[in-house]
PDB file of N, CA and C in Angstrom:
ATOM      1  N   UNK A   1     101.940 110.906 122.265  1.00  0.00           N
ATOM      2  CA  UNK A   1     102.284 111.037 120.865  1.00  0.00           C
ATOM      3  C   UNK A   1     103.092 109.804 120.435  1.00  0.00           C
ATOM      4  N   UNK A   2     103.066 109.696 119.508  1.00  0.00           N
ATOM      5  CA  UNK A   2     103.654 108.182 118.981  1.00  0.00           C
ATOM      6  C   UNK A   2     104.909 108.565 118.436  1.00  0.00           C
ATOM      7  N   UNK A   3     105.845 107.961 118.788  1.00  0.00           N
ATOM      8  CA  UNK A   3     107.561 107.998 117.630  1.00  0.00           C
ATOM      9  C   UNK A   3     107.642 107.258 116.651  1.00  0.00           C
ATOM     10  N   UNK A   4     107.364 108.374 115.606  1.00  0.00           N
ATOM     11  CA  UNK A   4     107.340 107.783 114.004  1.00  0.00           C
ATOM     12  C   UNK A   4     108.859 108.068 113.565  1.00  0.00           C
ATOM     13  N   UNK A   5     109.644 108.143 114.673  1.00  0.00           N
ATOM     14  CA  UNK A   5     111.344 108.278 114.463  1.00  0.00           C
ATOM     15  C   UNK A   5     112.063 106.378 113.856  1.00  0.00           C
ATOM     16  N   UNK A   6     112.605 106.688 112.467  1.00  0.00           N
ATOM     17  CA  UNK A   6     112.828 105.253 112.163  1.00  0.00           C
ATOM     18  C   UNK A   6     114.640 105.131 112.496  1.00  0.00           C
ATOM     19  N   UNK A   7     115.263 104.079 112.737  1.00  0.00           N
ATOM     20  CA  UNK A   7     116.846 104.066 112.492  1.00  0.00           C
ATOM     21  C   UNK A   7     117.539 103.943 110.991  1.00  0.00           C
ATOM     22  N   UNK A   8     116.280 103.361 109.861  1.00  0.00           N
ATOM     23  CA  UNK A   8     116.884 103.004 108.685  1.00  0.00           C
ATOM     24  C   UNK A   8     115.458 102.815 107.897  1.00  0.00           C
ATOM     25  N   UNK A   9     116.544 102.586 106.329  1.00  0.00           N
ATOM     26  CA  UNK A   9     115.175 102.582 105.571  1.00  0.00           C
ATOM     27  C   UNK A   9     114.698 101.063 105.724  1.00  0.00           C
ATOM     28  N   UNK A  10     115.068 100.043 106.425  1.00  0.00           N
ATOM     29  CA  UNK A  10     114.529  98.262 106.076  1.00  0.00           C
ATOM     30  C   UNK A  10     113.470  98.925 107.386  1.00  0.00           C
ATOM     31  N   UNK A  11     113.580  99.430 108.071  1.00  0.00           N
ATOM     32  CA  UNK A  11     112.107  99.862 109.140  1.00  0.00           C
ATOM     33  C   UNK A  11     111.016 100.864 108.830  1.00  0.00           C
ATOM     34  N   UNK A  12     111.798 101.517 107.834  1.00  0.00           N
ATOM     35  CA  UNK A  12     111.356 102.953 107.058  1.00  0.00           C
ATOM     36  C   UNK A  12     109.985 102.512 106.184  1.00  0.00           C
ATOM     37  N   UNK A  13     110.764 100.555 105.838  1.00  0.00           N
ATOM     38  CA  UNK A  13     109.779 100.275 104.720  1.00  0.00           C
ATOM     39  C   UNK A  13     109.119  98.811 105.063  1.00  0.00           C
ATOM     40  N   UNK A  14     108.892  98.588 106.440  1.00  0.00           N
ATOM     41  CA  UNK A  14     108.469  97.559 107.517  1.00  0.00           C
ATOM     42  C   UNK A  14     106.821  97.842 107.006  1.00  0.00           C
ATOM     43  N   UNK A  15     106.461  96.538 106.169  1.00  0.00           N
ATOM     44  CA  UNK A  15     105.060  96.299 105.644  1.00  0.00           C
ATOM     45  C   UNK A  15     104.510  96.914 104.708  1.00  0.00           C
ATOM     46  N   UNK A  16     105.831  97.135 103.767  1.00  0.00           N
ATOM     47  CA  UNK A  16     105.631  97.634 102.332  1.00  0.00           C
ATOM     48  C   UNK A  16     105.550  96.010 101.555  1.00  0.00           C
ATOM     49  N   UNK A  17     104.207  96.371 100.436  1.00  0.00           N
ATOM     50  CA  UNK A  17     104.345  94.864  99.899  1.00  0.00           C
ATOM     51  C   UNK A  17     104.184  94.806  98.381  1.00  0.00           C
ATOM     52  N   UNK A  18     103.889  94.180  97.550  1.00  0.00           N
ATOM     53  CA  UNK A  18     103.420  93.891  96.392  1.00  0.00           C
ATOM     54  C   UNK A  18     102.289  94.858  96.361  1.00  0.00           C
ATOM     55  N   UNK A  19     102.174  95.362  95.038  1.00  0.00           N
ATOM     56  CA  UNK A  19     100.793  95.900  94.852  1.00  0.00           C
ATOM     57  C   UNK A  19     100.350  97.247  95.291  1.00  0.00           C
ATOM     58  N   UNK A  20     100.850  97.476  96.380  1.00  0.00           N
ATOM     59  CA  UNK A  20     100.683  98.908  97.107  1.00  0.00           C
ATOM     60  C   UNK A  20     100.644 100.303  96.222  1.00  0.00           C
ATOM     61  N   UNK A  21     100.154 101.081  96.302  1.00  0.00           N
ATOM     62  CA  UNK A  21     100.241 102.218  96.209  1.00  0.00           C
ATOM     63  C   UNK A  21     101.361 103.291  96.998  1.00  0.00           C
ATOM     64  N   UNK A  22     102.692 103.549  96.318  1.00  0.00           N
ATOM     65  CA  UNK A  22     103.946 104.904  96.974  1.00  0.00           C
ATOM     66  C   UNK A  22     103.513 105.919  96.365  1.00  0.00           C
ATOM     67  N   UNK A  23     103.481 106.755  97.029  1.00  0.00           N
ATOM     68  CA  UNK A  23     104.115 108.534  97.269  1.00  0.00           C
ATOM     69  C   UNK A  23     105.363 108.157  97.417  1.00  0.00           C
ATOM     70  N   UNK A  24     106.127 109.096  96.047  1.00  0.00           N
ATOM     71  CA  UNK A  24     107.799 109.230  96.436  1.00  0.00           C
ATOM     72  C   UNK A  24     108.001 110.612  96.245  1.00  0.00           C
ATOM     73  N   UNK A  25     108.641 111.244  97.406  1.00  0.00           N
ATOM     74  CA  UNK A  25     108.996 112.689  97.184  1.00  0.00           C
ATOM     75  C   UNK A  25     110.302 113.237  96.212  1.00  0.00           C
ATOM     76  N   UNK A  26     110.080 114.399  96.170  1.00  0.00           N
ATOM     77  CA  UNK A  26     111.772 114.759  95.459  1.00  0.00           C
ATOM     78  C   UNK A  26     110.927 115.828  94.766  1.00  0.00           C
ATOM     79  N   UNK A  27     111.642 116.574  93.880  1.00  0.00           N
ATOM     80  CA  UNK A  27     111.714 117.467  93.066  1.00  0.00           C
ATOM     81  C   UNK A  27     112.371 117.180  91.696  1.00  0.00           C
ATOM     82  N   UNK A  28     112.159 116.954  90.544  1.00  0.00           N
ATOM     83  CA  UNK A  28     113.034 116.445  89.350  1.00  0.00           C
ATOM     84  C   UNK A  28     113.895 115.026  90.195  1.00  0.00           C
ATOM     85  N   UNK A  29     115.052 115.285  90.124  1.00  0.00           N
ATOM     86  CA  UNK A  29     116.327 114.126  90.873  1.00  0.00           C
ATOM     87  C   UNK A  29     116.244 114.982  91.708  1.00  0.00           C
ATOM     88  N   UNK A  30     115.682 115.720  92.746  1.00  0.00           N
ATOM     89  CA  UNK A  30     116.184 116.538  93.946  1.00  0.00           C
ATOM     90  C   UNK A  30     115.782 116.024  94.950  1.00  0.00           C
ATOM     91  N   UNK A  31     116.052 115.541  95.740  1.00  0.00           N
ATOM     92  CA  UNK A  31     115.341 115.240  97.450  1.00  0.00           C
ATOM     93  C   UNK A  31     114.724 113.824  97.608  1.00  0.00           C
ATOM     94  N   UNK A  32     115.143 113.253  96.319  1.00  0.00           N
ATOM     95  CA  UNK A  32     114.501 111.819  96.052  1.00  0.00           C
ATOM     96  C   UNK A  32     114.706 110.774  96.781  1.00  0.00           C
ATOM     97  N   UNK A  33     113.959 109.806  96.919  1.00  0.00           N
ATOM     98  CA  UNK A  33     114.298 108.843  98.362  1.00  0.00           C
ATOM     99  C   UNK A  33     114.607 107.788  97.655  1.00  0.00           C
ATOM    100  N   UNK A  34     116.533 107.922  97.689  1.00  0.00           N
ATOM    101  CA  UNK A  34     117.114 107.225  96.955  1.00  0.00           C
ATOM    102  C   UNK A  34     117.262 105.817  97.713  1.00  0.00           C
ATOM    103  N   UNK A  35     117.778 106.195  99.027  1.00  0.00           N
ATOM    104  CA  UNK A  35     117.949 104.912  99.959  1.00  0.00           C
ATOM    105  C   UNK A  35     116.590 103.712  99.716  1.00  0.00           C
ATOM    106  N   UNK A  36     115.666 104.384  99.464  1.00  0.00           N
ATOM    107  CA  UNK A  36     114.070 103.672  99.908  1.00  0.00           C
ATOM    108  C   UNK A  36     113.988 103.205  98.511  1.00  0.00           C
ATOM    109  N   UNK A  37     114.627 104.089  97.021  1.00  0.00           N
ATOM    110  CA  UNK A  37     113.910 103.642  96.113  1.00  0.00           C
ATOM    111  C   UNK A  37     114.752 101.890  96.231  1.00  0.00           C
ATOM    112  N   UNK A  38     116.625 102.264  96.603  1.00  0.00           N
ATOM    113  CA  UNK A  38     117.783 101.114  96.578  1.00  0.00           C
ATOM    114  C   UNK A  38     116.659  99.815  96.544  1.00  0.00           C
ATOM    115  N   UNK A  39     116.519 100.382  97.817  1.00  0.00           N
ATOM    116  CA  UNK A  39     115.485  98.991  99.596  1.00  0.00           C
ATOM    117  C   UNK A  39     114.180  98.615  98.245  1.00  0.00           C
ATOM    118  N   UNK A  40     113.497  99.474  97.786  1.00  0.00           N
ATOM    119  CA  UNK A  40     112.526  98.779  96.840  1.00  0.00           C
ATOM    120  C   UNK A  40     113.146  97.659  95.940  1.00  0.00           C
ATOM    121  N   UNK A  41     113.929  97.933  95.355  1.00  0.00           N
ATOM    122  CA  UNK A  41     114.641  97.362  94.087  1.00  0.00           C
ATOM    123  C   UNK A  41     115.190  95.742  94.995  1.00  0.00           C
ATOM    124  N   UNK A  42     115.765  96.561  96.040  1.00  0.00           N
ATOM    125  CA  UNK A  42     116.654  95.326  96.483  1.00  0.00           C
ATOM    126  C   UNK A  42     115.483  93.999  96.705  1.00  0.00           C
ATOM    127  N   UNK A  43     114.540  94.486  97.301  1.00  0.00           N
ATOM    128  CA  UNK A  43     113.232  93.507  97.994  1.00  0.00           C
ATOM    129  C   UNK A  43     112.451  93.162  97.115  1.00  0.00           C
ATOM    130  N   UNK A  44     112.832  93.612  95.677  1.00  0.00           N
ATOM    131  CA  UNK A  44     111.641  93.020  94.449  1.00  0.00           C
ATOM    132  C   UNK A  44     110.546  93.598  94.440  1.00  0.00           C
ATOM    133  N   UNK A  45     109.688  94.383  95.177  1.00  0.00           N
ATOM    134  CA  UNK A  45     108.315  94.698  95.560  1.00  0.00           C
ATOM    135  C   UNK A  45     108.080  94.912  93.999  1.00  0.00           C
ATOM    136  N   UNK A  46     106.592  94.069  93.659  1.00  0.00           N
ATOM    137  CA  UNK A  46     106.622  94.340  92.473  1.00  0.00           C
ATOM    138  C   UNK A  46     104.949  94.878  92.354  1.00  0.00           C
ATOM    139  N   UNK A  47     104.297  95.181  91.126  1.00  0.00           N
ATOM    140  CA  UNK A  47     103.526  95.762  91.425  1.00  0.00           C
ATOM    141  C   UNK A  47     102.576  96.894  91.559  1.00  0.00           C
ATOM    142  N   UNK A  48     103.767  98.268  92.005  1.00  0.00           N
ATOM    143  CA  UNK A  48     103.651  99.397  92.921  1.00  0.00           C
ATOM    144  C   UNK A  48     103.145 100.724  91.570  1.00  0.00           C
ATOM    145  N   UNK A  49     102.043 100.827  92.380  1.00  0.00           N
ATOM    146  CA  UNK A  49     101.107 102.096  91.728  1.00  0.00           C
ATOM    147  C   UNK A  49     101.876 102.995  92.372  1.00  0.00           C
ATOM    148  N   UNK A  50     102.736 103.974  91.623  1.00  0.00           N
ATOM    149  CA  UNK A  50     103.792 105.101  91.971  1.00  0.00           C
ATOM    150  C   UNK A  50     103.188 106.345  91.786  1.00  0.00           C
ATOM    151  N   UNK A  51     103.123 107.335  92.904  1.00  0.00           N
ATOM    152  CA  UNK A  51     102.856 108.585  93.021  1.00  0.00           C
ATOM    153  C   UNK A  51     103.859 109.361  93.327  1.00  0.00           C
ATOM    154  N   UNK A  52     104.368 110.232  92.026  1.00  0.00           N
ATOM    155  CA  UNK A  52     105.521 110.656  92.004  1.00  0.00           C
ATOM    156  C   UNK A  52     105.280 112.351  91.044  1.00  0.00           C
ATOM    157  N   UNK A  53     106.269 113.224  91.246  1.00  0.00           N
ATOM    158  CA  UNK A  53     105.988 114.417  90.548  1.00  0.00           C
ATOM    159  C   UNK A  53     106.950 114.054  89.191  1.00  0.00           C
ATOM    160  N   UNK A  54     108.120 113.152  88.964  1.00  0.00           N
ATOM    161  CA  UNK A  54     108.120 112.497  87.354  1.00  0.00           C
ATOM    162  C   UNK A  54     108.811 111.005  87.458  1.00  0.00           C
ATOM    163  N   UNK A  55     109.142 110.517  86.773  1.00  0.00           N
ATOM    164  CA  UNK A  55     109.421 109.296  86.449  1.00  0.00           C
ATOM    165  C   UNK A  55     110.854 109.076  86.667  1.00  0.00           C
ATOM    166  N   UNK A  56     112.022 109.636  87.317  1.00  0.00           N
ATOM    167  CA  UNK A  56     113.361 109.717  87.327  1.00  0.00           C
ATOM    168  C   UNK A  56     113.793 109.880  85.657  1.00  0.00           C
ATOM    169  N   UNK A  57     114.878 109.116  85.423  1.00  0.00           N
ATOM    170  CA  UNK A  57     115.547 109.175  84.111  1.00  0.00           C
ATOM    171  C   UNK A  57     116.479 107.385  84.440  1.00  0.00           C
ATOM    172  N   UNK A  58     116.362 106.894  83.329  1.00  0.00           N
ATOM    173  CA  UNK A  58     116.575 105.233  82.920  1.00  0.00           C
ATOM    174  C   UNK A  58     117.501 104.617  84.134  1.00  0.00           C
ATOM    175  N   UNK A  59     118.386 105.578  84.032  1.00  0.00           N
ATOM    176  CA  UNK A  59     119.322 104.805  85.574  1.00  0.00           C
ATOM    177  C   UNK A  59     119.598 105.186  86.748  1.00  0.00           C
ATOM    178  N   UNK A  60     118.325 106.348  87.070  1.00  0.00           N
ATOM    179  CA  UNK A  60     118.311 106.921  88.746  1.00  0.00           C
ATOM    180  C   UNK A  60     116.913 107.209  89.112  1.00  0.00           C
ATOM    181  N   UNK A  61     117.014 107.120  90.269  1.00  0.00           N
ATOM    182  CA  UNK A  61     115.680 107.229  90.556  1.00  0.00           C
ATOM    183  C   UNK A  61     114.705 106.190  90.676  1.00  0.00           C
ATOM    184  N   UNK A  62     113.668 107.111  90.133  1.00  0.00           N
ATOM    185  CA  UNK A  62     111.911 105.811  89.810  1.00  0.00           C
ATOM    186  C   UNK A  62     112.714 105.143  88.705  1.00  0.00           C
ATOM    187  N   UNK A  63     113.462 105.104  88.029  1.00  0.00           N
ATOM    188  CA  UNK A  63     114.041 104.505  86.354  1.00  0.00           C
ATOM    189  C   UNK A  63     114.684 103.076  86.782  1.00  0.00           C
ATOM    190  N   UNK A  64     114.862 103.238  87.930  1.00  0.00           N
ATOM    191  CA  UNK A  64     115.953 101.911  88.393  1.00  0.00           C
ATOM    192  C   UNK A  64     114.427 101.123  89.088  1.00  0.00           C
ATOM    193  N   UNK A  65     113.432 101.708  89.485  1.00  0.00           N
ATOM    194  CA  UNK A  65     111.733 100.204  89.851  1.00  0.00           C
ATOM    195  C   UNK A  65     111.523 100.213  88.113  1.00  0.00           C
ATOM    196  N   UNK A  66     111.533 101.364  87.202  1.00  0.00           N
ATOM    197  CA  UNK A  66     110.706 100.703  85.920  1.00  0.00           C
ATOM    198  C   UNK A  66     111.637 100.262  85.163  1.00  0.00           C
ATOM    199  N   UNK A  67     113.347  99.709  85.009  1.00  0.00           N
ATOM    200  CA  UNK A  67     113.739  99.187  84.757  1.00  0.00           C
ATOM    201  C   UNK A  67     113.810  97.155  84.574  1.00  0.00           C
ATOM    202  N   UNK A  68     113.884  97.492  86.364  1.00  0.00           N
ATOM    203  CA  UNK A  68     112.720  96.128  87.263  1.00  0.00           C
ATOM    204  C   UNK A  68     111.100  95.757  86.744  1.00  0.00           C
ATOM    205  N   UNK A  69     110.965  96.369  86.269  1.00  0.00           N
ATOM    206  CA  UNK A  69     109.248  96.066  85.686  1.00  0.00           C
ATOM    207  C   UNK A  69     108.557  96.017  87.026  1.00  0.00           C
ATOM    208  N   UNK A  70     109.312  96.730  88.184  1.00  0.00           N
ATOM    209  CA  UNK A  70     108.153  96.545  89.549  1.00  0.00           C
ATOM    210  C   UNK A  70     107.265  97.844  89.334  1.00  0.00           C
ATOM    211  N   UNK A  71     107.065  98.455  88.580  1.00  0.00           N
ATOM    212  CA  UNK A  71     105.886  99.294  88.444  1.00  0.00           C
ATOM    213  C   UNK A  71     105.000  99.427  87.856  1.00  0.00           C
ATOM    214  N   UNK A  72     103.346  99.341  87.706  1.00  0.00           N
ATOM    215  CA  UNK A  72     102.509  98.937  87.063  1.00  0.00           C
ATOM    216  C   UNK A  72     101.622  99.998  86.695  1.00  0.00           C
ATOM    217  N   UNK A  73     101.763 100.914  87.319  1.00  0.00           N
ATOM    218  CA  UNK A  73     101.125 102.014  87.325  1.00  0.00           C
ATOM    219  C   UNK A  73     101.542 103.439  87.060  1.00  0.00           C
ATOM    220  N   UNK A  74     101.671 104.325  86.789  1.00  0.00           N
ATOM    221  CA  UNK A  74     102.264 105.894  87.415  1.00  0.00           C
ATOM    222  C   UNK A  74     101.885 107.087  87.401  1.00  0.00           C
ATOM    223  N   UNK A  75     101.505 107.505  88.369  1.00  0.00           N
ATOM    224  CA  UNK A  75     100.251 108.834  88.425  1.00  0.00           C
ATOM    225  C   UNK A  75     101.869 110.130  88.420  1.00  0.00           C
ATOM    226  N   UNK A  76     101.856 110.790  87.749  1.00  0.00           N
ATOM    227  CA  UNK A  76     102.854 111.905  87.530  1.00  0.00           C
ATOM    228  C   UNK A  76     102.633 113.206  86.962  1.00  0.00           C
ATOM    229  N   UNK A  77     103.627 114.615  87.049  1.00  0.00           N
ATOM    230  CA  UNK A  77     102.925 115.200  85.846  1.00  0.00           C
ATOM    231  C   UNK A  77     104.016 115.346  84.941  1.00  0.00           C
ATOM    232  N   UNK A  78     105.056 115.067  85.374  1.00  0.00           N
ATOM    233  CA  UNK A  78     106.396 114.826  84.215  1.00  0.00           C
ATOM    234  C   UNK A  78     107.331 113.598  83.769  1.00  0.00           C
ATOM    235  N   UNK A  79     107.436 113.168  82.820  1.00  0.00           N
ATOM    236  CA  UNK A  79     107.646 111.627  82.468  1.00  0.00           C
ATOM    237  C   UNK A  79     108.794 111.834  81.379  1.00  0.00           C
ATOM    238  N   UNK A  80     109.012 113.037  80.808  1.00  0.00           N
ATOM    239  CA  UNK A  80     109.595 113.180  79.387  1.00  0.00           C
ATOM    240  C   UNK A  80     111.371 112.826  79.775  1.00  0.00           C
ATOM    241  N   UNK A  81     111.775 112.629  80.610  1.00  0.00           N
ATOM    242  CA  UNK A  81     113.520 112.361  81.018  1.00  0.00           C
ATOM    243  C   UNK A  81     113.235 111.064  80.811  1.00  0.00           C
ATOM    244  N   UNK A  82     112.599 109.899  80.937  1.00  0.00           N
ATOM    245  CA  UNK A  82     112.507 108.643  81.322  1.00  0.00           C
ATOM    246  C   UNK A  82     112.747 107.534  80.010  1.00  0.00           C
ATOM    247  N   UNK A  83     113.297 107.315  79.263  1.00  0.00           N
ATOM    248  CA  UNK A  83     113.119 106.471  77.645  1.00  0.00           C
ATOM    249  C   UNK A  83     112.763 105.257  77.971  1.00  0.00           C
ATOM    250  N   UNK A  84     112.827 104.868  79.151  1.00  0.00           N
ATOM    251  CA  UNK A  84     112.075 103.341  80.040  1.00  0.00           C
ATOM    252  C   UNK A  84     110.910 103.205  80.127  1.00  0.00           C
ATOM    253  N   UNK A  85     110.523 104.666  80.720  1.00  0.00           N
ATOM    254  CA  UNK A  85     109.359 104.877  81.056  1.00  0.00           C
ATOM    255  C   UNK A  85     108.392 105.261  79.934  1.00  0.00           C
ATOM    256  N   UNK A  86     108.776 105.626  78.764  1.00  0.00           N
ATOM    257  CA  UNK A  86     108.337 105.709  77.520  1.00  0.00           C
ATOM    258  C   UNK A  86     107.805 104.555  76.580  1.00  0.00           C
ATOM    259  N   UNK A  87     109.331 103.969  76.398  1.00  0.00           N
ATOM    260  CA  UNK A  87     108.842 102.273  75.829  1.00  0.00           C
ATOM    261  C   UNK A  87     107.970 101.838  76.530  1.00  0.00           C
ATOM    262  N   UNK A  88     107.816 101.276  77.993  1.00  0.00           N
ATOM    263  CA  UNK A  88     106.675 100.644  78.533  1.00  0.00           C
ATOM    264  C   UNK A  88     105.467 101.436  78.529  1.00  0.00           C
ATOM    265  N   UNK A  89     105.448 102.368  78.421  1.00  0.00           N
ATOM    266  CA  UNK A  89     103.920 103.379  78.404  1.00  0.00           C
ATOM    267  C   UNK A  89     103.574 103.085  76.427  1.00  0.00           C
ATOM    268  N   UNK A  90     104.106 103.034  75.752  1.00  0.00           N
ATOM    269  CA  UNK A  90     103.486 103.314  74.564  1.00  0.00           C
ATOM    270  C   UNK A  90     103.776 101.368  74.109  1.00  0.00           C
ATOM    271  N   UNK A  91     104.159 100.675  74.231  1.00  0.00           N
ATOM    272  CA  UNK A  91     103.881  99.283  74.273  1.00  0.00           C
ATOM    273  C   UNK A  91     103.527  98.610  75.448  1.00  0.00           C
ATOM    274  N   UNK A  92     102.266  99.303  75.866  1.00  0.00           N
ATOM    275  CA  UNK A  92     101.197  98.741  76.837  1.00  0.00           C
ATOM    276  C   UNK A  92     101.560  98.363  78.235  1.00  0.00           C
ATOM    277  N   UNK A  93     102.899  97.663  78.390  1.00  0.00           N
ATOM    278  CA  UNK A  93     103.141  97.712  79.763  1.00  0.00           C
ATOM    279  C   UNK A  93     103.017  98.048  80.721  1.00  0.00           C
ATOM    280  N   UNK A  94     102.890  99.677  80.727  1.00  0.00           N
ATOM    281  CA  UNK A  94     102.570 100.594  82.418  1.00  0.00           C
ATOM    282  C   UNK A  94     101.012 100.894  81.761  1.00  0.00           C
TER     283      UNK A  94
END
């Protein structure tokens, strides 16, 4: 069996790149992979077709990549907390 056991998120996210397609888990702000979204933001990854159940809200969460303009995409089914994520969806951006 293979050890998919990581020590941190910079290994967590070892050959994450531009462009990619994420799954980010959580519930509303619940369970959200805050450390990983930090590590995104920090590394620029820009790009990223986001698969997410909503869009965070402007300064947590997914709100802090579409703040960054690193998101190009966003497959979701709730978006309405986000006013970031709004402006760029209705002036063409995402």
């Amino acid at each position: 069996m293979i050890n998919k056991k990581v020590e941190n998120v910079q290994q967590a996210l070892e050959g994450i790149a531009d462009n990619m397609t994420l799954m980010l888990g959580g519930f509303g702000l619940c369970g959200i992979p805050e450390n990983a979204i930090a590590e995104l933001v920090k590394r620029n990854i820009k790009g990223v077709t986001c698969i997410s159940n909503n869009a965070g809200v402007d300064d947590f969460g997914l709100g802090l990549l579409l703040q960054k303009r690193q998101i190009k995409k966003m497959i979701s089914s709730y978006v309405g907390e986000n006013d970031e994520f709004e402006r760029q969806m209705l002036s063409g951006e995402l």
